[in-house]
N, C-alpha and C. Protein backbone atom coordinates (compact mmCIF):
# COMPACT_ATOMS: atom_id res chain seq x y z
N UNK A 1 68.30 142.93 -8.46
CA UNK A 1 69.17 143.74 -7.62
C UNK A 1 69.44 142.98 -6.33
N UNK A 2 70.75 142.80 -6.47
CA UNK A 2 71.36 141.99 -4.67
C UNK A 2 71.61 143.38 -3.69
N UNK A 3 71.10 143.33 -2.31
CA UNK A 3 71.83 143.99 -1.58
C UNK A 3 72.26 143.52 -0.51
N UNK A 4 73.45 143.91 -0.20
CA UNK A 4 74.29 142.96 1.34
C UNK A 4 74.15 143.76 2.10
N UNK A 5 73.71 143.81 3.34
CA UNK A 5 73.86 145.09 4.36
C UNK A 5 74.03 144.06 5.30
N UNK A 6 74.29 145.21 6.85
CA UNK A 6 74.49 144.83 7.48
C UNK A 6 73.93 144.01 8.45
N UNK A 7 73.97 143.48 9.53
CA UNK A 7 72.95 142.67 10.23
C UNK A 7 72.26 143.88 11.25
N UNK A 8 72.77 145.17 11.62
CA UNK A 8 72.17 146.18 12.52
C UNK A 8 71.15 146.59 11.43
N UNK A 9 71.46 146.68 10.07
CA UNK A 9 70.98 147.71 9.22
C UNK A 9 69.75 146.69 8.76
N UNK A 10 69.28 145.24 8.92
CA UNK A 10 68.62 144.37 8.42
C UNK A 10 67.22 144.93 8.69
N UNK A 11 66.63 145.22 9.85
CA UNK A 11 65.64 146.13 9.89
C UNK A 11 65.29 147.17 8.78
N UNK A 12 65.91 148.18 8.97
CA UNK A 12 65.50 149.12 8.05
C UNK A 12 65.19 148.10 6.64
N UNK A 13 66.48 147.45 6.56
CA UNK A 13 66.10 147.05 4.98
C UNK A 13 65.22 146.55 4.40
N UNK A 14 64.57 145.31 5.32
CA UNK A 14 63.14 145.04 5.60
C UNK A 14 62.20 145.89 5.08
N UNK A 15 62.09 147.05 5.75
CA UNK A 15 60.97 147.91 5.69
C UNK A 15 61.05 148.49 4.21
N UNK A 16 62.24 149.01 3.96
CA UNK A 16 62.35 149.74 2.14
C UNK A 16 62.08 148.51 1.29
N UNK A 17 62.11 147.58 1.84
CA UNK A 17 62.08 146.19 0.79
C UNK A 17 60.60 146.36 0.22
N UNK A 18 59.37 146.27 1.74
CA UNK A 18 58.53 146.24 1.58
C UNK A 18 57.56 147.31 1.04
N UNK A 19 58.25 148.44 1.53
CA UNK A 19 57.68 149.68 0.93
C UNK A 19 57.97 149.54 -0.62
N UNK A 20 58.88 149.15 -0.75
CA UNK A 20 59.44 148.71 -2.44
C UNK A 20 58.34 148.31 -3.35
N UNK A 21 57.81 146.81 -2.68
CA UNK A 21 57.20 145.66 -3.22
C UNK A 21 55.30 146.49 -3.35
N UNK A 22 55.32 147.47 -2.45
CA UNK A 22 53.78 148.11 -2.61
C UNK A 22 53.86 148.86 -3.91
N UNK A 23 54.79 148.80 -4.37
CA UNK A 23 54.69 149.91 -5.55
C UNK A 23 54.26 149.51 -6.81
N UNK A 24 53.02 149.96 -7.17
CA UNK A 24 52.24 149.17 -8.70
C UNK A 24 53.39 148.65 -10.13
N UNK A 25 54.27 149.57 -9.83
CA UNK A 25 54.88 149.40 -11.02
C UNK A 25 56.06 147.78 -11.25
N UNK A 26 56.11 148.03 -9.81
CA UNK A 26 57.31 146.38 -9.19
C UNK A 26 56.62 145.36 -9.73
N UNK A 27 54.87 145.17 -9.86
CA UNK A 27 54.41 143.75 -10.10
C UNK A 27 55.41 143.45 -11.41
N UNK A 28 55.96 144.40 -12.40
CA UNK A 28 56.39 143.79 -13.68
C UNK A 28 57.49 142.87 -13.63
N UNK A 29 57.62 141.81 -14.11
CA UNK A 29 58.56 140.60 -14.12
C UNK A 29 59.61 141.14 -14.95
N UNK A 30 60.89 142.42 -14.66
CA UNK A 30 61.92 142.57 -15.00
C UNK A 30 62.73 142.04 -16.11
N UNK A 31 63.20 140.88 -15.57
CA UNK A 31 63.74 140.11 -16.03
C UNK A 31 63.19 139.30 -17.32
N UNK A 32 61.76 139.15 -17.70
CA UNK A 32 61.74 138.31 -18.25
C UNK A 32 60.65 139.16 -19.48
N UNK A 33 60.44 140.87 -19.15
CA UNK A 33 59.97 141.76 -19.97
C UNK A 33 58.26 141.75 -20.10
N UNK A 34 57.85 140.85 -18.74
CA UNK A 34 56.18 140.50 -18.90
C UNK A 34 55.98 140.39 -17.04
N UNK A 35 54.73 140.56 -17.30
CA UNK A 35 53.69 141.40 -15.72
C UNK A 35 53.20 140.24 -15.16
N UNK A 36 53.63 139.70 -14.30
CA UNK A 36 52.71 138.71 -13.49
C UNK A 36 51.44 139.12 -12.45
N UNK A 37 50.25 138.56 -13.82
CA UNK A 37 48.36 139.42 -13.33
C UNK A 37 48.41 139.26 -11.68
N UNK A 38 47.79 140.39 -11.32
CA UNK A 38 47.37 140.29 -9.98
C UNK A 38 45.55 139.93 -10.29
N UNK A 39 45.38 139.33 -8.92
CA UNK A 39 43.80 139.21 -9.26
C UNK A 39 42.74 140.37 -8.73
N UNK A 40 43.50 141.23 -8.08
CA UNK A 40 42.89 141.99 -7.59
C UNK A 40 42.44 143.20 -8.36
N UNK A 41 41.63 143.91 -8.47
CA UNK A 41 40.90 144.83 -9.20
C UNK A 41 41.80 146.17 -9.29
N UNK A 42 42.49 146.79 -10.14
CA UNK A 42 43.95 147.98 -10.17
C UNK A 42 42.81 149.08 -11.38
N UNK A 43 43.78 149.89 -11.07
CA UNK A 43 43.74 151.24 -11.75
C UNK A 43 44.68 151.40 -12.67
N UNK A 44 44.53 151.98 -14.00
CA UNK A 44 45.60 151.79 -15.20
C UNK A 44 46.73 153.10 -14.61
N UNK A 45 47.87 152.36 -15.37
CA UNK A 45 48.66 153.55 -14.83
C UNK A 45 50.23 153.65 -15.11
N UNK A 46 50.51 154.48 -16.11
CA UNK A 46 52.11 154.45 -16.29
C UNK A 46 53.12 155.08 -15.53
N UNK A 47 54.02 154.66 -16.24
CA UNK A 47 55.49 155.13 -15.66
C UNK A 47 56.18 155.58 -16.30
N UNK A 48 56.75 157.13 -16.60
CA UNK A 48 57.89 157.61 -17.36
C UNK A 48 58.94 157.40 -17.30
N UNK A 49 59.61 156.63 -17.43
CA UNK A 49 61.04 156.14 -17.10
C UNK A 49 62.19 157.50 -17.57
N UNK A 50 61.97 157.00 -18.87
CA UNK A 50 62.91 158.10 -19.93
C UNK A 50 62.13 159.00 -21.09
N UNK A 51 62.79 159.67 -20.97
CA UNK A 51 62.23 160.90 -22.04
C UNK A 51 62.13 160.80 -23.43
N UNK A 52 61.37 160.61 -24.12
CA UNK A 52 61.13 159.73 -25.18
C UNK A 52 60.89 158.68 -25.65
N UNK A 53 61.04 157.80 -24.75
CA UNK A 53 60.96 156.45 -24.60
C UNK A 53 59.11 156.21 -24.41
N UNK A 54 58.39 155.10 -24.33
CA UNK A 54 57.49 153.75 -24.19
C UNK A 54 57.24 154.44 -22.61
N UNK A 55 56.16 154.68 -22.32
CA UNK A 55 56.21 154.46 -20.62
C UNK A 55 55.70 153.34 -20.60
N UNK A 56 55.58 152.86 -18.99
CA UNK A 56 55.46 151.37 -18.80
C UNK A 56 54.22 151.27 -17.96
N UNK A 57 53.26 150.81 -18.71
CA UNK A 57 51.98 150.47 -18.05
C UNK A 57 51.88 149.78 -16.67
N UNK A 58 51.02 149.59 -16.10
CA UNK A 58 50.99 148.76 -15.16
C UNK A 58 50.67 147.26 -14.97
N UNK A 59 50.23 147.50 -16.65
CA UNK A 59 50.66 145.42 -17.10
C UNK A 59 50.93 146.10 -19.15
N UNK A 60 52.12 144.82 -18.94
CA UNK A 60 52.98 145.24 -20.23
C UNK A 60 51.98 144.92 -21.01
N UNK A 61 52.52 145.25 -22.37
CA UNK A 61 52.01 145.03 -23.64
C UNK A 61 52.06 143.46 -23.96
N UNK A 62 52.61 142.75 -23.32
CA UNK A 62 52.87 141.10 -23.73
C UNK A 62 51.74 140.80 -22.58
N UNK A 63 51.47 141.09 -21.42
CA UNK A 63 50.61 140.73 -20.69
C UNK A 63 49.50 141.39 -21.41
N UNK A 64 48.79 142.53 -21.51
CA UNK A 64 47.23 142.64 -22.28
C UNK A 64 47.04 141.73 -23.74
N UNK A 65 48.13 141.43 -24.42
CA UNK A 65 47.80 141.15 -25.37
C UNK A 65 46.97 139.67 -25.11
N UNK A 66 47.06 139.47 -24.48
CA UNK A 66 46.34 137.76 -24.24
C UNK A 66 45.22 137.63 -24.05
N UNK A 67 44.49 138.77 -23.46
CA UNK A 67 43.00 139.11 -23.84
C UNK A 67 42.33 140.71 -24.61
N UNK A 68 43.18 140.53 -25.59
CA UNK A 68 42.85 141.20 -26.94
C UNK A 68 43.10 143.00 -26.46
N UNK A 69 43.91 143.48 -25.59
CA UNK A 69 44.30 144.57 -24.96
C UNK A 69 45.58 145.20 -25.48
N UNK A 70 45.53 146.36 -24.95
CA UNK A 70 46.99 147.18 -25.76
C UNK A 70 46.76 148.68 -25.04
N UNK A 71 47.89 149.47 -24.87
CA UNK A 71 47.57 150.43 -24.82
C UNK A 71 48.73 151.20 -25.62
N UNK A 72 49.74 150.81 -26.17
CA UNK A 72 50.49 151.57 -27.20
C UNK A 72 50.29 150.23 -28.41
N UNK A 73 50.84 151.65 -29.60
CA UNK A 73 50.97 150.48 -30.76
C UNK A 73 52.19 150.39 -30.90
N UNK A 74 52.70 150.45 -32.62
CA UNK A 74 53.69 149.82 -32.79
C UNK A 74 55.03 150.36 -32.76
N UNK A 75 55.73 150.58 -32.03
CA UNK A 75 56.52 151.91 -31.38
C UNK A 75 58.09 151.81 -32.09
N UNK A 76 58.18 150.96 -33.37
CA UNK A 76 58.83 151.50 -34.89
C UNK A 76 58.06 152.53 -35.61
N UNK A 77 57.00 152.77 -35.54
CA UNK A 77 56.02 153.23 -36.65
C UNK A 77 55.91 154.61 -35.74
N UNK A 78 55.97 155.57 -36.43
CA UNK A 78 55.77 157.18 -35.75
C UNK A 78 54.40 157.77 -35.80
N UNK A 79 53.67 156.83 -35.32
CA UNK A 79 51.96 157.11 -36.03
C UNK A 79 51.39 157.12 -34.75
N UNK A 80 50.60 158.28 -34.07
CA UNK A 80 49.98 159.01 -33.15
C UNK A 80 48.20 158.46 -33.25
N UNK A 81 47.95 157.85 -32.34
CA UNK A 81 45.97 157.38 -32.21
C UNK A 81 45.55 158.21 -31.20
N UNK A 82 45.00 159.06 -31.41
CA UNK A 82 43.88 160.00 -30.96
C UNK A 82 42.43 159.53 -30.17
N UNK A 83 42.45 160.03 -29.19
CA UNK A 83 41.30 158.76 -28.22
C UNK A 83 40.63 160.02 -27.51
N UNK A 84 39.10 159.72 -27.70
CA UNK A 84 38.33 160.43 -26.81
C UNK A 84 37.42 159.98 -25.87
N UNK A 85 37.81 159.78 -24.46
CA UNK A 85 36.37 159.72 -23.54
C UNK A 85 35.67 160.63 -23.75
N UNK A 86 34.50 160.92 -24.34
CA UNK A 86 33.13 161.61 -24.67
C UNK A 86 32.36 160.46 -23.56
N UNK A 87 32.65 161.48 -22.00
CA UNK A 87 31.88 161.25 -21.21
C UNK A 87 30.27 161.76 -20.93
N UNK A 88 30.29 162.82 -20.96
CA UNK A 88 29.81 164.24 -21.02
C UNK A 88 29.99 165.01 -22.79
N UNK A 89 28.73 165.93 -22.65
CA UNK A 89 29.34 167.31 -24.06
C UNK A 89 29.40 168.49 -23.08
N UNK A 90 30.70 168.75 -23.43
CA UNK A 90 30.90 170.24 -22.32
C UNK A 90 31.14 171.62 -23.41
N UNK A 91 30.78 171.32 -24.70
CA UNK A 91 30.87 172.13 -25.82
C UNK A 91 32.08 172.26 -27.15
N UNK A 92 32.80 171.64 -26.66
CA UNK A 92 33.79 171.47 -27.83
C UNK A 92 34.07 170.18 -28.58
N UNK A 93 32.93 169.15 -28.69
CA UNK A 93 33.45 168.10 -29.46
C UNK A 93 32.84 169.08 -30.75
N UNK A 94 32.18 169.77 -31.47
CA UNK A 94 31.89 169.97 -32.80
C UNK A 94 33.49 170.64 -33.85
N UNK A 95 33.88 171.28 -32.27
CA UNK A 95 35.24 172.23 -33.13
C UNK A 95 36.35 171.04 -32.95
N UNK A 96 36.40 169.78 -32.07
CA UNK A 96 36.91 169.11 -32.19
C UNK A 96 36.93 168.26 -33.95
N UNK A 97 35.93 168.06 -33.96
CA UNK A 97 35.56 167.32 -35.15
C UNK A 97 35.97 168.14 -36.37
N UNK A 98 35.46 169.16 -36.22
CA UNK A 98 35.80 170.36 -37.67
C UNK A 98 37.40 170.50 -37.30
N UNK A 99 38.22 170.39 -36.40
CA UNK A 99 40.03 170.15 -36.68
C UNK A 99 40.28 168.78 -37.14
N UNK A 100 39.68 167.70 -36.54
CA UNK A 100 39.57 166.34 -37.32
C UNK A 100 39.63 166.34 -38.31
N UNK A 101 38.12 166.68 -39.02
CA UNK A 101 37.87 167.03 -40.59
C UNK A 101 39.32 167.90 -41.45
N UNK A 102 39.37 168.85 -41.00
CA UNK A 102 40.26 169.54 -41.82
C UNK A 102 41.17 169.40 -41.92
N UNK A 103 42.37 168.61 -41.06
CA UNK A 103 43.22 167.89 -41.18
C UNK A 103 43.61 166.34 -41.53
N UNK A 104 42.20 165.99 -42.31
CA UNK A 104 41.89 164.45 -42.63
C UNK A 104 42.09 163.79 -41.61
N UNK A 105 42.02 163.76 -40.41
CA UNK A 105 42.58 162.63 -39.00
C UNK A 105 41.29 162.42 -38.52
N UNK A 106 41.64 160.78 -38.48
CA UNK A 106 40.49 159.98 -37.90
C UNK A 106 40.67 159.71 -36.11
N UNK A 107 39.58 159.40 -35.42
CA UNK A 107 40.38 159.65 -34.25
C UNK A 107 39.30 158.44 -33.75
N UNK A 108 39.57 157.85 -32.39
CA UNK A 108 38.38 157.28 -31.70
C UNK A 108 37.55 157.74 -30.48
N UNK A 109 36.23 157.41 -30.83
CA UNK A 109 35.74 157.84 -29.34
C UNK A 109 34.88 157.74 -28.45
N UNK A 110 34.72 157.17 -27.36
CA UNK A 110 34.07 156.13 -26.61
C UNK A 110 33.27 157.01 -25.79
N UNK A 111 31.89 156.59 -26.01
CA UNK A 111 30.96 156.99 -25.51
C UNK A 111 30.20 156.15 -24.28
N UNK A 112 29.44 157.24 -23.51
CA UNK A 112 28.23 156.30 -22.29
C UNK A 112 27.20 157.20 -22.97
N UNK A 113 26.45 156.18 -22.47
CA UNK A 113 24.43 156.42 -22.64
C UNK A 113 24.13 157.25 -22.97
N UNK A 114 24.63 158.38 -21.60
CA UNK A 114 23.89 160.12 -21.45
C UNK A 114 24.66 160.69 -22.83
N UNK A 115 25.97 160.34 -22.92
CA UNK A 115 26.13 160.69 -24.39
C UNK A 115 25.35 160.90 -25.65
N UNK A 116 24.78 159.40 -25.61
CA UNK A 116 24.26 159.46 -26.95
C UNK A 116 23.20 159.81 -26.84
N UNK A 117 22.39 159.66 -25.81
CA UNK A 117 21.00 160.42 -25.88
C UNK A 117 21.15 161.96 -25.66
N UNK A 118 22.21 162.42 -25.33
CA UNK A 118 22.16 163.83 -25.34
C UNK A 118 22.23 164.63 -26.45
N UNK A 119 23.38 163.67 -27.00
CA UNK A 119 24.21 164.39 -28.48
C UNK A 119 24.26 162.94 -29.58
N UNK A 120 22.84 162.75 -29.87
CA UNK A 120 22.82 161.99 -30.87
C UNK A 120 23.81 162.44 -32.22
N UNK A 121 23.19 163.35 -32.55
CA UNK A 121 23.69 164.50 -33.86
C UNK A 121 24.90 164.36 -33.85
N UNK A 122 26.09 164.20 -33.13
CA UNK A 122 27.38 164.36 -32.48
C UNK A 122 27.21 162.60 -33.38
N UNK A 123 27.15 162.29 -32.45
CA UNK A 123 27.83 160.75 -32.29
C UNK A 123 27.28 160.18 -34.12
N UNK A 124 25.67 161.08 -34.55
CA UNK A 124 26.08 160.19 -36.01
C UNK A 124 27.08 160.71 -36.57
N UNK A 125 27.07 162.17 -36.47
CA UNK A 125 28.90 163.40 -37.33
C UNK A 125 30.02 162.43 -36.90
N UNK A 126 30.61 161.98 -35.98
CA UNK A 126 31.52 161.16 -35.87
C UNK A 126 31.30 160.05 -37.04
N UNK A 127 30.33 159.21 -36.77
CA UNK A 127 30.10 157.59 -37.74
C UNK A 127 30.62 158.55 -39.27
N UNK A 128 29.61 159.27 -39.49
CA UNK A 128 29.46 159.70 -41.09
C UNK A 128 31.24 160.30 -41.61
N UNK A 129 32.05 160.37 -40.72
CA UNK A 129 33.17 161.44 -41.12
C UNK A 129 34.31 160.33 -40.43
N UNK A 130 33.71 158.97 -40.68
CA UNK A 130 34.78 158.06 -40.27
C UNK A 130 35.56 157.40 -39.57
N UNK A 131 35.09 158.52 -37.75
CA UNK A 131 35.58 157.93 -36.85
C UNK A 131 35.21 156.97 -35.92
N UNK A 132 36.12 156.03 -35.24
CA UNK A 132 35.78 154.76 -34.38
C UNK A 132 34.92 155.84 -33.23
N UNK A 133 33.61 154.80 -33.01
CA UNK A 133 32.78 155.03 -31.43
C UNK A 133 32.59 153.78 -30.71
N UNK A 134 33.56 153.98 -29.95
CA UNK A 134 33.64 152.67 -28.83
C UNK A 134 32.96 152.85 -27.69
N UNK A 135 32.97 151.72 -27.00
CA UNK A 135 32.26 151.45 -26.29
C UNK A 135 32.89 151.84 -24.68
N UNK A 136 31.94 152.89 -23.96
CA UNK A 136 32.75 153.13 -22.59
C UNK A 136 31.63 153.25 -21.65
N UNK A 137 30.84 151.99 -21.85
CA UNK A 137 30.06 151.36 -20.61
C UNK A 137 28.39 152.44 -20.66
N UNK A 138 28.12 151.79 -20.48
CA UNK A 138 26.14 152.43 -20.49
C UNK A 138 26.21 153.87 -19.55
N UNK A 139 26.65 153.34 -18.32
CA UNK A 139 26.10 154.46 -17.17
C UNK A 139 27.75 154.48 -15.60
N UNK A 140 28.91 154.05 -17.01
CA UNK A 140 29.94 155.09 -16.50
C UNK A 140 30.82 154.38 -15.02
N UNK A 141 30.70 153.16 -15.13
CA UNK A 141 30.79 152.54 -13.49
C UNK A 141 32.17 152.55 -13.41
N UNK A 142 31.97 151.55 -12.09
CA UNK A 142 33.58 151.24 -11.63
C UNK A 142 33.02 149.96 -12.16
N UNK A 143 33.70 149.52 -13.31
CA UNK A 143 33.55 147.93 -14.35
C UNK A 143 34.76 147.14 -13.15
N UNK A 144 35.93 147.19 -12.21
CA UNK A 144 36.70 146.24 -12.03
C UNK A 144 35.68 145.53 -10.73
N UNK A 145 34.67 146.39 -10.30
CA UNK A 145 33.89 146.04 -9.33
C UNK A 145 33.07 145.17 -9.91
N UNK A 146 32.48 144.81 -11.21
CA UNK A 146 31.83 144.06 -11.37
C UNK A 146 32.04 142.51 -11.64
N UNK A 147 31.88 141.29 -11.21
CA UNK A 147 32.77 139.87 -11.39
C UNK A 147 31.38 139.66 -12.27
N UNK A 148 30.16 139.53 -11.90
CA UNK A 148 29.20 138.65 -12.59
C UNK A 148 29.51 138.91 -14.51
N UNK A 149 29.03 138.08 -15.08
CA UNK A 149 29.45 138.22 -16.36
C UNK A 149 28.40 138.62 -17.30
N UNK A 150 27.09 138.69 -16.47
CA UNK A 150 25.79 139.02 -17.00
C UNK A 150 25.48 140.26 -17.00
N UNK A 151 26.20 140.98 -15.52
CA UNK A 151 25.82 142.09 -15.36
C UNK A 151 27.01 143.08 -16.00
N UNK A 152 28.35 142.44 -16.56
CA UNK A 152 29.37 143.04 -17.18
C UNK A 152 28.71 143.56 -18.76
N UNK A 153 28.05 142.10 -18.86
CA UNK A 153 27.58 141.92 -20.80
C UNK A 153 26.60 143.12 -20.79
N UNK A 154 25.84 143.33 -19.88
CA UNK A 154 24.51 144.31 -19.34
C UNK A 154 24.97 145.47 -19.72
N UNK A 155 26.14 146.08 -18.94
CA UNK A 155 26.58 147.46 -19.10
C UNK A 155 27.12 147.85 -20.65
N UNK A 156 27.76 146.55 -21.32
CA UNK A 156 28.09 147.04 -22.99
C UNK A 156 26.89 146.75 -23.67
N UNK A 157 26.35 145.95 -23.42
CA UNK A 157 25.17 145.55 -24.39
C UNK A 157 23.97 146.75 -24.83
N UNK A 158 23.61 147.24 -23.41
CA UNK A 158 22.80 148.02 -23.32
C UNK A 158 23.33 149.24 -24.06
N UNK A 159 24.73 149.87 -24.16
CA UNK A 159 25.17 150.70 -25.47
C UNK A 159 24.98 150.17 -26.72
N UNK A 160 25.27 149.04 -26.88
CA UNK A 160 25.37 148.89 -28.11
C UNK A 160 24.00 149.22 -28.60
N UNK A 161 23.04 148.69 -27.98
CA UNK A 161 21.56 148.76 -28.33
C UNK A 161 20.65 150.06 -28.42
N UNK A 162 21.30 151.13 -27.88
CA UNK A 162 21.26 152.51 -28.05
C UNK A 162 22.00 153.09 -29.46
N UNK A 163 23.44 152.69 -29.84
CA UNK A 163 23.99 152.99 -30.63
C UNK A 163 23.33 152.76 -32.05
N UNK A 164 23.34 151.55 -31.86
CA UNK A 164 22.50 150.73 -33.29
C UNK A 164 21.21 151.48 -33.65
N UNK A 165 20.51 151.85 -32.62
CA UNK A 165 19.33 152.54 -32.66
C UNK A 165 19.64 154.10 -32.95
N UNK A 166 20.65 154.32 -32.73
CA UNK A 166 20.98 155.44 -32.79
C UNK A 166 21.59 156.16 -34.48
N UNK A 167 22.13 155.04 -34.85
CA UNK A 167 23.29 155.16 -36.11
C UNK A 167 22.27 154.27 -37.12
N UNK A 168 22.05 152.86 -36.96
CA UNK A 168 21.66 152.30 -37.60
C UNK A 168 22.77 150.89 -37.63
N UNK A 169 23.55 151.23 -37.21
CA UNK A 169 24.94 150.34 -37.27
C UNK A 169 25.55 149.52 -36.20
N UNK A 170 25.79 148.58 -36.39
CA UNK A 170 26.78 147.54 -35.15
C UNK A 170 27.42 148.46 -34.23
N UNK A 171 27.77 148.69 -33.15
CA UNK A 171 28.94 149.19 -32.08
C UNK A 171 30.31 148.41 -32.54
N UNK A 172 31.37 149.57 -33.26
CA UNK A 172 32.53 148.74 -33.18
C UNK A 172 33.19 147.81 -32.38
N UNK A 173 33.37 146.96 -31.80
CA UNK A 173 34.41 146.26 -30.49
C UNK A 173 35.60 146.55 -30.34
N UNK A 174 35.39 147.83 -30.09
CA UNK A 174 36.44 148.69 -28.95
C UNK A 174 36.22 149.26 -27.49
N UNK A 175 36.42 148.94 -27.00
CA UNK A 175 36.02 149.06 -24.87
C UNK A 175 37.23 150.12 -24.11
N UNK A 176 36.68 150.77 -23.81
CA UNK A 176 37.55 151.39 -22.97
C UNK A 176 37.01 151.63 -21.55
N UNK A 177 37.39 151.03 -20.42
CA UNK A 177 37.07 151.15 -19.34
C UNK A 177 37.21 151.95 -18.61
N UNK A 178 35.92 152.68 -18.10
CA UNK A 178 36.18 153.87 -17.22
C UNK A 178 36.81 154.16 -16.27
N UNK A 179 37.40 155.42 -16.01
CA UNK A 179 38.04 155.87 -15.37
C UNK A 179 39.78 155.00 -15.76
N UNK A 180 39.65 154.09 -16.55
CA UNK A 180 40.88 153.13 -17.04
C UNK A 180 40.91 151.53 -15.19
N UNK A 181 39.84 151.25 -14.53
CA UNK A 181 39.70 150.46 -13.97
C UNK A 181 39.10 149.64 -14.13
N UNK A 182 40.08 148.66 -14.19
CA UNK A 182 39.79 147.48 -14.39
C UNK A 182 40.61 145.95 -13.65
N UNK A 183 40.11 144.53 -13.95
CA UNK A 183 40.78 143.93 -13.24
C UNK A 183 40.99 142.76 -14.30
N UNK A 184 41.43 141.67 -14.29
CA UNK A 184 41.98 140.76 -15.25
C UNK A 184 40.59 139.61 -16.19
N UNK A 185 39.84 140.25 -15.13
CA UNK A 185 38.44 139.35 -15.12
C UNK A 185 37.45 139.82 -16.05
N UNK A 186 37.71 141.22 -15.49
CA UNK A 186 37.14 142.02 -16.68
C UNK A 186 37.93 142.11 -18.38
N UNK A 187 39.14 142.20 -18.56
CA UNK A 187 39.86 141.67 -19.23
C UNK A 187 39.02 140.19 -20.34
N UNK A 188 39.45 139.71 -19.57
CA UNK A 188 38.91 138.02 -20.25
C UNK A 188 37.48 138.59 -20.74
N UNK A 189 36.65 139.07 -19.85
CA UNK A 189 34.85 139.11 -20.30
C UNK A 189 34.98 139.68 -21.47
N UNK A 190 35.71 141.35 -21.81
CA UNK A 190 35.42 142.26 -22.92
C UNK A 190 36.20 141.30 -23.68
N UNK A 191 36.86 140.46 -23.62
CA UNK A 191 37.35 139.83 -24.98
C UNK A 191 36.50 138.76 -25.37
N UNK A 192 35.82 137.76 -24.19
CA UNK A 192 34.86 136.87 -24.71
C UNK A 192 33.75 137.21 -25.56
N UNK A 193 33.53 138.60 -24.96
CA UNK A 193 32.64 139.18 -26.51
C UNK A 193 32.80 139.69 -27.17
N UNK A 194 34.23 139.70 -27.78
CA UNK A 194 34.92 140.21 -29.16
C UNK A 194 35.35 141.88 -29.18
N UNK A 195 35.22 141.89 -27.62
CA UNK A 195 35.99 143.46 -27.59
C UNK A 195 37.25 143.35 -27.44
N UNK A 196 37.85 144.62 -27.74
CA UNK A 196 39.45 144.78 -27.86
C UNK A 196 39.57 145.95 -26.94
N UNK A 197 40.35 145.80 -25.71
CA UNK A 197 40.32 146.87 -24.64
C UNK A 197 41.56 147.61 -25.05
N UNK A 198 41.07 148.98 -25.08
CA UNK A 198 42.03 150.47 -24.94
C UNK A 198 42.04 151.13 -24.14
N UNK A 199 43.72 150.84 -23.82
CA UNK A 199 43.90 152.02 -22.84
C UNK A 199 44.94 153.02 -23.59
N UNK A 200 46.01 153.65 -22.79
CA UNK A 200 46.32 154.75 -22.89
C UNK A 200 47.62 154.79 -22.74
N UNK A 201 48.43 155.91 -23.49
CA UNK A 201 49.76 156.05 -23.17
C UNK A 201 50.16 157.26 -22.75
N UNK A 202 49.52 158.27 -22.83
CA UNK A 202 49.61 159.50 -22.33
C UNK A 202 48.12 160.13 -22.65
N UNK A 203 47.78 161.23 -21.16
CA UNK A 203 46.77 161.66 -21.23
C UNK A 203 46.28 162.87 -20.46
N UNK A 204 45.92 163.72 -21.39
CA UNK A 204 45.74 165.13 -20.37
C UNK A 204 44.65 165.34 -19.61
N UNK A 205 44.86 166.28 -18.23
CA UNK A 205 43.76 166.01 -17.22
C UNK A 205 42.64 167.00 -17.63
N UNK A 206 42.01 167.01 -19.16
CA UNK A 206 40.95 168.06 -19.59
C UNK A 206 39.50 167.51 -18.36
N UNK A 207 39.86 167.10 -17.64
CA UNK A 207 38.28 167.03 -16.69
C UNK A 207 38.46 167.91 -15.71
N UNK A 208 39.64 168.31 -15.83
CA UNK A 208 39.41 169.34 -14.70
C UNK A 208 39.22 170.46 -15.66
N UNK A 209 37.88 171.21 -15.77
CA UNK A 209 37.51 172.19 -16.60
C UNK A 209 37.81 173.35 -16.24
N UNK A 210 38.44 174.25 -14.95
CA UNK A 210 39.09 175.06 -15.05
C UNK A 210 40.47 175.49 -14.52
């Protein structure tokens, strides 16, 4: 977008320019249909453009894909993925599961720690009835805060090692980062250990419980 204004009006324009350029959604490279990474640690986050349409993440689908990321699929295909943060049990994952079940739909769903030690029983009914349990960090952090790569591996590892103990079985490598924060660094880590990060394309605010 060119704009010519005037030389009185150059001020103001300045300022909307810059107020412009703060806006998460501007980092995307327009023109060329891909997100130039910031290094700084962001919060996931779309944009509804049009009504029916793809909203637009806050790094495209050509930008996550480079460290094994996505948050829509294949948007020829009319096929709906079902995603659960199972942060907490606040009482309805069982009737969740029994609509799962009865409608044959598999769904995914990413658990922390207090999860599984709370609601073991839960999390094997998920494994046994087919659905993905990914991985959403031991004890729930802000993951874009973390750079060390020991203490990143720490927070998945330590699920997995609950899970396994729990199920009997590997932790799929699926990551979903809490609260959806994360930073590019973190990115690269969950893929160096063969995770595949999920995020989101639409999502309802069920945490606010009443």
């Amino acid at each position: 977008m060119i704009w010519i204004v005037r030389k009185k009006q150059l001020a103001a324009a300045a300022v909307c320019c810059m107020a412009l350029i703060a806006l998460p959604f501007l980092c995307m490279d327009l023109f060329r249909g891909t997100v130039t990474a910031a290094a700084e640690n962001t919060n996931w986050g779309l944009s509804f453009q049009e009504n029916g349409k793809t909203p637009r993440g806050n790094a495209s689908s050509e930008f996550l894909k480079q460290y094994n990321a996505c948050y829509v699929g294949d948007t020829n295909r009319k096929v709906i993925y079902l995603t659960f943060d199972a942060g907490y049990e606040n009482g309805y994952t069982p009737s969740i599961l029994d609509t799962l079940k009865k409608h044959q739909v598999k769904a995914a769903f990413f658990v922390v720690g207090n999860y599984i030690e709370t609601s073991p029983d839960l999390i094997r009914r998920m494994v046994e009835e087919g659905h993905i349990v990914g991985n959403h960090t031991y004890h729930h952090p802000d993951m874009s805060k973390i750079s060390d790569p020991d203490s990143f591996a720490r927070e998945m590892q330590s699920l997995e090692a609950l899970y396994k103990e729990t199920t009997g079985q590997d932790m799929p490598k699926y990551y979903r980062p809490p609260q959806g924060k994360y930073s590019e660094s973190n990115l690269k880590m969950a893929n160096e250990m063969g995770y595949k990060t999920i995020f989101w394309s639409l999502a309802y605010v069920d945490w606010y419980v009443d």
